[in-house]
PDB file of N, CA and C in Angstrom:
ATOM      1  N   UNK A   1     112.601 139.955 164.612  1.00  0.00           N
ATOM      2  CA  UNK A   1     112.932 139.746 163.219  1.00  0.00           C
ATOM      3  C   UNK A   1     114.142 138.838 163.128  1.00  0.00           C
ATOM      4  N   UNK A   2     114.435 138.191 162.538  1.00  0.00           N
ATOM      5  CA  UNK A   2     114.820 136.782 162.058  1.00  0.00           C
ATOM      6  C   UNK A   2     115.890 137.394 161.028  1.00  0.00           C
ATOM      7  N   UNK A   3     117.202 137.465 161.573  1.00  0.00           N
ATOM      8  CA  UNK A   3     118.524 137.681 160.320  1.00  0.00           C
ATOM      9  C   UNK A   3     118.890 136.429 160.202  1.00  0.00           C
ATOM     10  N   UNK A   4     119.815 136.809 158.863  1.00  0.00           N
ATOM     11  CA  UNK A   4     120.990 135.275 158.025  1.00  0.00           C
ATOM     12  C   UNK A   4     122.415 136.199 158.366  1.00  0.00           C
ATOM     13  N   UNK A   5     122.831 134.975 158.561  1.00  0.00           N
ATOM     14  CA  UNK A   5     124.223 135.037 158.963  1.00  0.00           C
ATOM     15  C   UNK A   5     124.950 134.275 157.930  1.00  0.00           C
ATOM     16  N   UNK A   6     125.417 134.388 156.906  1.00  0.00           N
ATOM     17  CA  UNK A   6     126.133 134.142 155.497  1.00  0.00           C
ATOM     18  C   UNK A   6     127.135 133.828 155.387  1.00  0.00           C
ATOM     19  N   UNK A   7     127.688 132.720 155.370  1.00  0.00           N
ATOM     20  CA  UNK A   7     128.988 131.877 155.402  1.00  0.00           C
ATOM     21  C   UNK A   7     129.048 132.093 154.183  1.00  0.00           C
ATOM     22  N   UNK A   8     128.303 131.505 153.093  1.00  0.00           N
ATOM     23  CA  UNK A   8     128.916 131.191 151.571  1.00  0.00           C
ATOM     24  C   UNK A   8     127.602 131.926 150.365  1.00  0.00           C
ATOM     25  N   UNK A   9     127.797 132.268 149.664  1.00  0.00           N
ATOM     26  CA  UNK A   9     126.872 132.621 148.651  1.00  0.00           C
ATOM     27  C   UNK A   9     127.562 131.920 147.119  1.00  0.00           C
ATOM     28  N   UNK A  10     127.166 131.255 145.825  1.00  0.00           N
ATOM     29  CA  UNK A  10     126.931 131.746 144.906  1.00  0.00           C
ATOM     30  C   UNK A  10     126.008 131.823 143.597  1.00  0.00           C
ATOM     31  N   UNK A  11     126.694 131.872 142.372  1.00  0.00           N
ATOM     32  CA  UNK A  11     125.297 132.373 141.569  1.00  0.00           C
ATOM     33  C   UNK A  11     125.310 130.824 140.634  1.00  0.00           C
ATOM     34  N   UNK A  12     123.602 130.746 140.532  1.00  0.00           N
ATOM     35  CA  UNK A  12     124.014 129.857 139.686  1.00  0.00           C
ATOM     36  C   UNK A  12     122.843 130.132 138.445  1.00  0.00           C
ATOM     37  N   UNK A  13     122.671 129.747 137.291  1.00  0.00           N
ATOM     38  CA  UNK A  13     121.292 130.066 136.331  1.00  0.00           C
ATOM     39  C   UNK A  13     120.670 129.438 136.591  1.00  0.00           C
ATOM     40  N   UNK A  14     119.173 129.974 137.295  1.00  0.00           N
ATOM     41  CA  UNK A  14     118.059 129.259 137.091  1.00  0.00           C
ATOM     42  C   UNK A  14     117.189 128.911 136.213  1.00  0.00           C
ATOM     43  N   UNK A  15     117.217 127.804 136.417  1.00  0.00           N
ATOM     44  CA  UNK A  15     116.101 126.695 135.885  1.00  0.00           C
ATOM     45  C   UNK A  15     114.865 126.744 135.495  1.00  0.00           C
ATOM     46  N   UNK A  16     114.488 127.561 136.368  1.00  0.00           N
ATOM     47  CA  UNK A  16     112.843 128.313 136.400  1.00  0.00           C
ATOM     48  C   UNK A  16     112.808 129.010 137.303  1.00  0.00           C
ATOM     49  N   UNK A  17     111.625 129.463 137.623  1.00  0.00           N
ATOM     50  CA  UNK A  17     111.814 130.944 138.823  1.00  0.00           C
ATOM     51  C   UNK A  17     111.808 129.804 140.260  1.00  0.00           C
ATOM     52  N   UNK A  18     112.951 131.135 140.602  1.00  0.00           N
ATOM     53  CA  UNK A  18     112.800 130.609 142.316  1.00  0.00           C
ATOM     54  C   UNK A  18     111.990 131.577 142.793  1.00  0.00           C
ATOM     55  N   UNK A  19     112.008 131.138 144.023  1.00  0.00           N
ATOM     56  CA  UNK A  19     111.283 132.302 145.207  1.00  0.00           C
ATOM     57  C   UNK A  19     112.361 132.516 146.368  1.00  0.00           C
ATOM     58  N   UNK A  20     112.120 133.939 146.833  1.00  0.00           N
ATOM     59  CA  UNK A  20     113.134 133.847 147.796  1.00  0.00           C
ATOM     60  C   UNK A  20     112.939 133.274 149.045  1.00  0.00           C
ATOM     61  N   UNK A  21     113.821 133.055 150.018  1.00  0.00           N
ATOM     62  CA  UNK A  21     113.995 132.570 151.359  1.00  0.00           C
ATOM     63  C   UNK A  21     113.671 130.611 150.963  1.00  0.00           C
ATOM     64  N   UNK A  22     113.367 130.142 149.808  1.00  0.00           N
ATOM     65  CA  UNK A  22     113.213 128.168 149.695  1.00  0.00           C
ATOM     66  C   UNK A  22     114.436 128.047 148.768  1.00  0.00           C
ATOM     67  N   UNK A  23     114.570 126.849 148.802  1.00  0.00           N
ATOM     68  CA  UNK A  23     115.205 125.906 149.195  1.00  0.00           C
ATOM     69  C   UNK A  23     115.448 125.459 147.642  1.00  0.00           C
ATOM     70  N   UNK A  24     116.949 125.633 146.762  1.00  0.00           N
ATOM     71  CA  UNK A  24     117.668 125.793 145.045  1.00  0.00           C
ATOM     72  C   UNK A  24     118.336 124.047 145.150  1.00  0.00           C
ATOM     73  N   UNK A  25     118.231 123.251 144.072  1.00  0.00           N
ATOM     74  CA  UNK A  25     118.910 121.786 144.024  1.00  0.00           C
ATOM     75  C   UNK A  25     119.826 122.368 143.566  1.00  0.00           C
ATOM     76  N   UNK A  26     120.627 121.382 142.593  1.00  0.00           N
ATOM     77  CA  UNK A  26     122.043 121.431 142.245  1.00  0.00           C
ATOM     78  C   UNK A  26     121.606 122.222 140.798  1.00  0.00           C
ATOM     79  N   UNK A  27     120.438 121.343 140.166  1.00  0.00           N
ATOM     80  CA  UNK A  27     120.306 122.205 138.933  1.00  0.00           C
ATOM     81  C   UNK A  27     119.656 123.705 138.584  1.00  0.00           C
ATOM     82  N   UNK A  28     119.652 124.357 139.605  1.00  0.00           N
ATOM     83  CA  UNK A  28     119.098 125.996 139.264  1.00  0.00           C
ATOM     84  C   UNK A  28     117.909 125.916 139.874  1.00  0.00           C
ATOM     85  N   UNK A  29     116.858 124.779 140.305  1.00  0.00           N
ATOM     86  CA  UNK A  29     115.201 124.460 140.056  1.00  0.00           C
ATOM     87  C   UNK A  29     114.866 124.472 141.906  1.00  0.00           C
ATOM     88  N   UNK A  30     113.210 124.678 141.618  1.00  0.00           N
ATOM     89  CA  UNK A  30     113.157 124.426 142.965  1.00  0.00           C
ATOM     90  C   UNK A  30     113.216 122.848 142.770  1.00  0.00           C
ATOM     91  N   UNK A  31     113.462 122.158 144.263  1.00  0.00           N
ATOM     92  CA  UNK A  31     113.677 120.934 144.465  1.00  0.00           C
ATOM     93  C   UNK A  31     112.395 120.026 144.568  1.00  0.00           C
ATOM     94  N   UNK A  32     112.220 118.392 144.216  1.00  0.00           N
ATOM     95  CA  UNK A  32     111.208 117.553 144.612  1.00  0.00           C
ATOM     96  C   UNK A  32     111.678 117.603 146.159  1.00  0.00           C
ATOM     97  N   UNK A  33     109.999 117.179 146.350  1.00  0.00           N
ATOM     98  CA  UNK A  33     110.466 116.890 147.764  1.00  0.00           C
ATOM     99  C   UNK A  33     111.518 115.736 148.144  1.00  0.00           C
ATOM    100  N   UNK A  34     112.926 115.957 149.381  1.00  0.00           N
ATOM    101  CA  UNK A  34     113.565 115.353 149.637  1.00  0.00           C
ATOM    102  C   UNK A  34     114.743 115.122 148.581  1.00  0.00           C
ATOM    103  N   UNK A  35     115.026 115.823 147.822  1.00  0.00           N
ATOM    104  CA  UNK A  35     115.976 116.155 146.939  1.00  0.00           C
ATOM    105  C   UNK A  35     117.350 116.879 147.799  1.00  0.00           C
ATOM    106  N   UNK A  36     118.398 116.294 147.023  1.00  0.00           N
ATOM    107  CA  UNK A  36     119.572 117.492 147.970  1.00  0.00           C
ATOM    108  C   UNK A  36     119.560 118.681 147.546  1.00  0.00           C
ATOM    109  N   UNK A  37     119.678 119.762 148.300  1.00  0.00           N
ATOM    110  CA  UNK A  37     119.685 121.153 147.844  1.00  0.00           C
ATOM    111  C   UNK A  37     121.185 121.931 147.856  1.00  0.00           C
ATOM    112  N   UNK A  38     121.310 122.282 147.269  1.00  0.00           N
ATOM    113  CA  UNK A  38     122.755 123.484 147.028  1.00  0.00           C
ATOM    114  C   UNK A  38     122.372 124.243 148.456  1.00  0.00           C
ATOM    115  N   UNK A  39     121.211 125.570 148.502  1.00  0.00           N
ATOM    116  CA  UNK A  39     121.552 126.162 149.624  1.00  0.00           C
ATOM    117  C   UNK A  39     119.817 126.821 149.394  1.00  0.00           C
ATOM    118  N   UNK A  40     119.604 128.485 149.465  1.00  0.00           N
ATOM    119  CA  UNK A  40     118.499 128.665 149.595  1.00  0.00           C
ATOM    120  C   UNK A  40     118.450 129.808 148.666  1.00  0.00           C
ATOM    121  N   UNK A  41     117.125 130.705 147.690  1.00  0.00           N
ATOM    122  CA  UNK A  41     117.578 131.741 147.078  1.00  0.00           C
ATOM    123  C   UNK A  41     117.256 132.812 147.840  1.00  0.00           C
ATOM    124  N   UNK A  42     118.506 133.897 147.279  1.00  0.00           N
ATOM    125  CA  UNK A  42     118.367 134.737 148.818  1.00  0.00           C
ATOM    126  C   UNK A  42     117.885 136.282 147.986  1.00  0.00           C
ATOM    127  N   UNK A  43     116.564 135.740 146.721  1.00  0.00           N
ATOM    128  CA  UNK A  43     116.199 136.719 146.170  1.00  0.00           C
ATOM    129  C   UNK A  43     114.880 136.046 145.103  1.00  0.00           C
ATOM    130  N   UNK A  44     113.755 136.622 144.452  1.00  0.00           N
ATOM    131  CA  UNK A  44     113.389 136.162 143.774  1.00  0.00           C
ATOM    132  C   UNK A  44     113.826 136.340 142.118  1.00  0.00           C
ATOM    133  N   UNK A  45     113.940 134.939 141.521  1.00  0.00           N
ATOM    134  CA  UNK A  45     114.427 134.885 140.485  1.00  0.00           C
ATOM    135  C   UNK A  45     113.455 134.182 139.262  1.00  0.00           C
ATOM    136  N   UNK A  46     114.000 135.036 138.357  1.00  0.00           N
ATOM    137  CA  UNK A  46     112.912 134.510 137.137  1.00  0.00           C
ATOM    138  C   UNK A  46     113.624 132.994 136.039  1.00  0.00           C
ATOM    139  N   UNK A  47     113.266 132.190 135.987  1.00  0.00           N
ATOM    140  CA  UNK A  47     114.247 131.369 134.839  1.00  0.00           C
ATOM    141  C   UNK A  47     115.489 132.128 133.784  1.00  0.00           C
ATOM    142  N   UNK A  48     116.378 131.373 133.449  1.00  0.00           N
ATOM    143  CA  UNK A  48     117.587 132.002 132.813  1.00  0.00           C
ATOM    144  C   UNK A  48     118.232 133.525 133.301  1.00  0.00           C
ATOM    145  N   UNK A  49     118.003 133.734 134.823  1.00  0.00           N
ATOM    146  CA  UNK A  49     118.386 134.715 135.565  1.00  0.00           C
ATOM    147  C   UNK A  49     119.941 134.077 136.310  1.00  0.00           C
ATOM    148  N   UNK A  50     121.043 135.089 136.684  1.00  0.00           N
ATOM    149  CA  UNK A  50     122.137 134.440 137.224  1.00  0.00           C
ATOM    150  C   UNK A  50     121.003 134.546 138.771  1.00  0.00           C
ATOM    151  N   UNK A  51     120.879 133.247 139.644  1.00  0.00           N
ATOM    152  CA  UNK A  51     120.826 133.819 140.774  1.00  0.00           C
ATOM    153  C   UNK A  51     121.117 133.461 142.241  1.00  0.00           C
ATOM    154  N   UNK A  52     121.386 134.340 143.153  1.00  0.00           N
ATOM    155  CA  UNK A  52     122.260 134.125 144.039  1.00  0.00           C
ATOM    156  C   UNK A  52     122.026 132.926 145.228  1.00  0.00           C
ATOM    157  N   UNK A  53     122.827 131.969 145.205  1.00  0.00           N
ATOM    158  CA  UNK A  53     122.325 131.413 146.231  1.00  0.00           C
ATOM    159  C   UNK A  53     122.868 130.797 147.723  1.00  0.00           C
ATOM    160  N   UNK A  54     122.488 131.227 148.772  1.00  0.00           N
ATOM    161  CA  UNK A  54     123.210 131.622 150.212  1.00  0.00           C
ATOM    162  C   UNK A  54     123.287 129.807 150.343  1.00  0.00           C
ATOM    163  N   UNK A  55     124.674 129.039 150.698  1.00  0.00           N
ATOM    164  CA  UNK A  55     124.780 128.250 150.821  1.00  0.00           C
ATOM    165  C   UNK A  55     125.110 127.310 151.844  1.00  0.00           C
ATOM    166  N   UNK A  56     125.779 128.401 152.915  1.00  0.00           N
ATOM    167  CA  UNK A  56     126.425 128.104 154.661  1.00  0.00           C
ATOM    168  C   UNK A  56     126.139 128.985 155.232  1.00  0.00           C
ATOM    169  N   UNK A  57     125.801 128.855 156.447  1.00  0.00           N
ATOM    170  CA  UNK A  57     125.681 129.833 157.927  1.00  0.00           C
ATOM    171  C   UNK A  57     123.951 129.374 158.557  1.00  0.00           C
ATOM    172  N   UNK A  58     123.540 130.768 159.176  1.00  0.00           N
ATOM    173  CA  UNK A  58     122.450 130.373 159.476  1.00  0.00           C
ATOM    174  C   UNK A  58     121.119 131.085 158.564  1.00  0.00           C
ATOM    175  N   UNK A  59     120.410 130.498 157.692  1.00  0.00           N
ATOM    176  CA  UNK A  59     119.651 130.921 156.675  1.00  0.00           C
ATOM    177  C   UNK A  59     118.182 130.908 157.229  1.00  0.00           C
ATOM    178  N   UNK A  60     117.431 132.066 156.629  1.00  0.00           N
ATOM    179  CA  UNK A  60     116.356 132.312 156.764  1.00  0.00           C
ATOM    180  C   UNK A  60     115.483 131.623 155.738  1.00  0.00           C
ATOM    181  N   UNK A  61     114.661 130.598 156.087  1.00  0.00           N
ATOM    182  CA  UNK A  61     113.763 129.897 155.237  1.00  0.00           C
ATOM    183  C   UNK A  61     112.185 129.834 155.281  1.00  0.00           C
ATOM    184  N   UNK A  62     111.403 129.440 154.549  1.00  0.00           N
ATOM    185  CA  UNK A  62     110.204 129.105 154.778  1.00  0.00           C
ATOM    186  C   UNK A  62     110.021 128.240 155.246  1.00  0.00           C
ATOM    187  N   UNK A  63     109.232 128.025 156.319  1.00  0.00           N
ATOM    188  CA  UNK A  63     108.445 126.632 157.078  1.00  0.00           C
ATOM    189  C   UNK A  63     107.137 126.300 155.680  1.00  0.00           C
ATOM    190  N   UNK A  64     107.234 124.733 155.356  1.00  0.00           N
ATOM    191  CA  UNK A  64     106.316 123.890 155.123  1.00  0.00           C
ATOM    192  C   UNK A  64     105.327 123.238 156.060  1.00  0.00           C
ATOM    193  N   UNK A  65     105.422 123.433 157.068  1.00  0.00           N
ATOM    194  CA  UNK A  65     104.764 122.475 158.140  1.00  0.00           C
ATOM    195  C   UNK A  65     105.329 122.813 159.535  1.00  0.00           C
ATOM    196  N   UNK A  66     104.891 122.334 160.023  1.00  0.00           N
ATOM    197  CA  UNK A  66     105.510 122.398 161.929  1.00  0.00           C
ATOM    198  C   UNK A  66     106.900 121.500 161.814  1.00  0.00           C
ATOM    199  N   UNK A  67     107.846 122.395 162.817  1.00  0.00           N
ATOM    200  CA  UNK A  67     109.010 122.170 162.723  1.00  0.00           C
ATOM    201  C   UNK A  67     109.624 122.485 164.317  1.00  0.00           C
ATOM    202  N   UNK A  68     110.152 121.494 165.057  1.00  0.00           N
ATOM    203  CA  UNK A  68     111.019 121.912 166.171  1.00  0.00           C
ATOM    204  C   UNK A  68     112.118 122.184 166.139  1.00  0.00           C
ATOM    205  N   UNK A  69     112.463 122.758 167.114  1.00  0.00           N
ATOM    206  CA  UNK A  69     113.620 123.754 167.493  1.00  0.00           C
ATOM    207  C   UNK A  69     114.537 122.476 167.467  1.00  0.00           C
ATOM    208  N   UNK A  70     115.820 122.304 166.457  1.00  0.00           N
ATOM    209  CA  UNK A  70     117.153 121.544 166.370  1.00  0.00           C
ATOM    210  C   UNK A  70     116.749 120.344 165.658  1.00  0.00           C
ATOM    211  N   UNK A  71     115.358 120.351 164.940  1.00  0.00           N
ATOM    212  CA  UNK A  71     115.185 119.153 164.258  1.00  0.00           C
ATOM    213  C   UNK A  71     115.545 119.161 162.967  1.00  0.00           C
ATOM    214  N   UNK A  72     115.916 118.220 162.282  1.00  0.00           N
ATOM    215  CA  UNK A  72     116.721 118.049 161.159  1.00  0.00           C
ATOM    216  C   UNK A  72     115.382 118.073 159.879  1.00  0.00           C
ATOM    217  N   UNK A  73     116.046 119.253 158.837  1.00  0.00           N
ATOM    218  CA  UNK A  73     115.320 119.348 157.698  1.00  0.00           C
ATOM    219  C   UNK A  73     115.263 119.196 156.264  1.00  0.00           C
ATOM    220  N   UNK A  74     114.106 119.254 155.350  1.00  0.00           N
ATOM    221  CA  UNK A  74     114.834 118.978 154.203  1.00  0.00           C
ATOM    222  C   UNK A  74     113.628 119.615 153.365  1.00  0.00           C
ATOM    223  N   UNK A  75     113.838 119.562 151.860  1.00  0.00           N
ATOM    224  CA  UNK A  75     112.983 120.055 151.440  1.00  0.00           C
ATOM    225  C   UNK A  75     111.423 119.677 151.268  1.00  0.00           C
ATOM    226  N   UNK A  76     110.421 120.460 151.016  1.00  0.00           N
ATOM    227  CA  UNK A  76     109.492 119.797 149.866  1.00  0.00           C
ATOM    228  C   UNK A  76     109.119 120.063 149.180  1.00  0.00           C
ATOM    229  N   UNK A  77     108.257 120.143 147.930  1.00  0.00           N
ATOM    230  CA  UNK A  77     108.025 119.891 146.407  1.00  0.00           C
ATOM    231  C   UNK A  77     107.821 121.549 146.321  1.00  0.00           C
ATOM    232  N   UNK A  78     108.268 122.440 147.169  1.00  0.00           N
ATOM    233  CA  UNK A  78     107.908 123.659 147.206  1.00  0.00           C
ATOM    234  C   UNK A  78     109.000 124.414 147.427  1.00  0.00           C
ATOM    235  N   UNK A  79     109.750 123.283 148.233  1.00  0.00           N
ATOM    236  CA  UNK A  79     110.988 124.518 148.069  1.00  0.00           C
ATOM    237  C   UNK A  79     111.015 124.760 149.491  1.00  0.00           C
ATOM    238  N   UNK A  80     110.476 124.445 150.504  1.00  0.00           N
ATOM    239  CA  UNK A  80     110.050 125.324 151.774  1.00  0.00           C
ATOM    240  C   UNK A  80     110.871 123.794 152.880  1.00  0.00           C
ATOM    241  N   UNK A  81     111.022 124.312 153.964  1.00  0.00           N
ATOM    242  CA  UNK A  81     111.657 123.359 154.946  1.00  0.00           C
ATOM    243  C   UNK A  81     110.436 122.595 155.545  1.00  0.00           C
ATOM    244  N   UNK A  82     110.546 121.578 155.725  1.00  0.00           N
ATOM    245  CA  UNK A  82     109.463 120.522 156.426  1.00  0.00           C
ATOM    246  C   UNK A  82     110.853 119.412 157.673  1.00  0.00           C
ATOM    247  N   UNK A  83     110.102 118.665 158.169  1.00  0.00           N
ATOM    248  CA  UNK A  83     110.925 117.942 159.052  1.00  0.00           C
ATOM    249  C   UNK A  83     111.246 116.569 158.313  1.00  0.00           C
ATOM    250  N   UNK A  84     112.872 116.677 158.789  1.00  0.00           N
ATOM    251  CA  UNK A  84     113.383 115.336 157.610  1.00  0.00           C
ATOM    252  C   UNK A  84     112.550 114.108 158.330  1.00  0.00           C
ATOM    253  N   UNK A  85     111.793 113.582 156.629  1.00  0.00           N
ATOM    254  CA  UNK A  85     111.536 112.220 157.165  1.00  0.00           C
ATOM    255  C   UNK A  85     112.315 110.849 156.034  1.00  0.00           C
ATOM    256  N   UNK A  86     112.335 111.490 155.058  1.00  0.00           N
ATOM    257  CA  UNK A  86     112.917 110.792 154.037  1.00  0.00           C
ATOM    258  C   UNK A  86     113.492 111.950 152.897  1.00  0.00           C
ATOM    259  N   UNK A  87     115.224 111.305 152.762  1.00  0.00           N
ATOM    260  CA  UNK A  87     115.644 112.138 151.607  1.00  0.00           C
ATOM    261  C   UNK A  87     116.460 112.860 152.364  1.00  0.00           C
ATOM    262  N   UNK A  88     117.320 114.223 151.438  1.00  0.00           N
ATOM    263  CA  UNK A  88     118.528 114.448 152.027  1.00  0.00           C
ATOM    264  C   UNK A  88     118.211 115.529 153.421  1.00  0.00           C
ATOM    265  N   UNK A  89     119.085 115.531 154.053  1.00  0.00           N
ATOM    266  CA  UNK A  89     119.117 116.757 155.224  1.00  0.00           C
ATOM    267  C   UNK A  89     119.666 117.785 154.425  1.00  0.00           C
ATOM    268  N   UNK A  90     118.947 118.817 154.941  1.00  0.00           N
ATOM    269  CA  UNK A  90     119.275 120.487 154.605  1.00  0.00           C
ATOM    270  C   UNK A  90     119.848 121.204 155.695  1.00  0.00           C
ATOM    271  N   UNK A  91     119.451 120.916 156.876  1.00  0.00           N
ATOM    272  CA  UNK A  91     120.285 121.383 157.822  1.00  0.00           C
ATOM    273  C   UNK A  91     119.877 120.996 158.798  1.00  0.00           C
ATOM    274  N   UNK A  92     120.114 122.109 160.082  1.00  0.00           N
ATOM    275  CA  UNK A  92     119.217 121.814 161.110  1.00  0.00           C
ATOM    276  C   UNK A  92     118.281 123.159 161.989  1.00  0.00           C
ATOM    277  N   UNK A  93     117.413 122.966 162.534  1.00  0.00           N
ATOM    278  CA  UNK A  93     116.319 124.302 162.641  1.00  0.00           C
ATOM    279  C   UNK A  93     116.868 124.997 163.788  1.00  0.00           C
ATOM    280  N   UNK A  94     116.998 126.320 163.938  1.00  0.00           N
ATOM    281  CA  UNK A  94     117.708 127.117 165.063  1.00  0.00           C
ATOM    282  C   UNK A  94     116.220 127.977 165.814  1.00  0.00           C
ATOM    283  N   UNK A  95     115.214 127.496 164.699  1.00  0.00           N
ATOM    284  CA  UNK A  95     113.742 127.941 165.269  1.00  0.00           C
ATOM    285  C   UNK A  95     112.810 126.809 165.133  1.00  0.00           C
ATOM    286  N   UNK A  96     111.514 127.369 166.110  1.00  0.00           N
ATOM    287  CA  UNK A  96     110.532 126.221 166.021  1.00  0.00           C
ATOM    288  C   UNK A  96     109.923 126.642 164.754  1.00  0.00           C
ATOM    289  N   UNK A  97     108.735 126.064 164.037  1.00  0.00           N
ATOM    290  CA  UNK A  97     107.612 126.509 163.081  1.00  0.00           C
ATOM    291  C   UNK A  97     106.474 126.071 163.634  1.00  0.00           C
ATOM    292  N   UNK A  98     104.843 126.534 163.631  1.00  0.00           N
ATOM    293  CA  UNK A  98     104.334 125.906 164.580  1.00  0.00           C
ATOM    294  C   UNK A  98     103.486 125.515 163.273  1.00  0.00           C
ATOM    295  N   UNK A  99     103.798 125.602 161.927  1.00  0.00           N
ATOM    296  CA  UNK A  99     102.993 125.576 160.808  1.00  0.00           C
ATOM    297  C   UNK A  99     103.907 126.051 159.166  1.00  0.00           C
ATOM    298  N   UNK A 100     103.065 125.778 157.906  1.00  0.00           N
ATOM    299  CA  UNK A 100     103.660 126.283 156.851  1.00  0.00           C
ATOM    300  C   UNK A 100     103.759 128.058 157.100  1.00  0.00           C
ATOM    301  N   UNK A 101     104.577 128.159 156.305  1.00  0.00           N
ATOM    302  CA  UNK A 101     104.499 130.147 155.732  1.00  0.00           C
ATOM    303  C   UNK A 101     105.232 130.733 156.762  1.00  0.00           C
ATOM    304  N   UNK A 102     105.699 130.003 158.087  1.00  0.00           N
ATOM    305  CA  UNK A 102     106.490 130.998 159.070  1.00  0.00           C
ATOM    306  C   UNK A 102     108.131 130.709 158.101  1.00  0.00           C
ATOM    307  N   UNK A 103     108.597 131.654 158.919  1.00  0.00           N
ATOM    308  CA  UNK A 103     110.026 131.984 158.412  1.00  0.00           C
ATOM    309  C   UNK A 103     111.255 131.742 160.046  1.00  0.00           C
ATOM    310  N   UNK A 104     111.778 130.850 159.525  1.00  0.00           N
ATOM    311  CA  UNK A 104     112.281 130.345 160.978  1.00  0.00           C
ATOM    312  C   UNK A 104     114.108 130.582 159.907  1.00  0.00           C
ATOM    313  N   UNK A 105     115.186 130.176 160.863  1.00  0.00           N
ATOM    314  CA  UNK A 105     116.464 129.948 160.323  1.00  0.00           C
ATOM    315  C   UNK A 105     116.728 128.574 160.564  1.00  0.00           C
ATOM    316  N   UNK A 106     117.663 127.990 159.875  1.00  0.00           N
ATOM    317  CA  UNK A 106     117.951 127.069 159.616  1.00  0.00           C
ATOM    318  C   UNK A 106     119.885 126.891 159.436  1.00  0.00           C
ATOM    319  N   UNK A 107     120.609 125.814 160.170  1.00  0.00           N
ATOM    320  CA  UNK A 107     122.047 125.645 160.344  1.00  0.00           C
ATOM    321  C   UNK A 107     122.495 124.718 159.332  1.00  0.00           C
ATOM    322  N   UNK A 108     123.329 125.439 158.256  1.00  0.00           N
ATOM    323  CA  UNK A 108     123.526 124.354 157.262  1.00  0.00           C
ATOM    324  C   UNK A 108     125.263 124.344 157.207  1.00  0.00           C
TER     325      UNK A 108
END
């Protein structure tokens, strides 16, 4: 099982519902793909909810796709980590993904 190790948390109002463990922009929303992200929600949230969002350490995320171990990530149109190809870095992967829907951590 796969823990977060929590440097920074905070709250911000969402935009629309998040989901937990993907990937919050600056404005409350999930992100387009390759958008910069604030951090990840570390709960599910409904729109105009305060909600919390884990911003430093090592975070537990959703895999979008196959992902190697220390490769650099970012979002996509889902919210979920994919491998940076264009657009901002989110961090970097402390797990492999061998596909979408796994739950790997991520070094931000």
């Amino acid at each position: 099982m796969k823990t977060n190790v929590i440097i920074g948390t905070i709250s911000v109002l969402a935009a629309g519902a998040l989901t937990s463990n993907r990937f919050v922009n600056f404005a409350g929303a999930t992100p387009a793909a390759g958008d910069p992200v604030i951090g990840r929600a570390n709960a599910d949230y409904s729109a105009g909810e305060m909600a919390g969002v884990d911003t430093h350490g090592a975070l537990v995320v959703e895999s979008g796709g196959a992902i190697a171990l220390g490769a650099q990530v970012q979002t996509d149109a889902s919210g979920r980590a994919i491998t940076l190809a264009a657009g901002a870095a989110a961090g970097r992967a402390l797990d492999a993904a061998t596909g979408a829907g796994e739950f790997i951590r991520i070094l931000r």
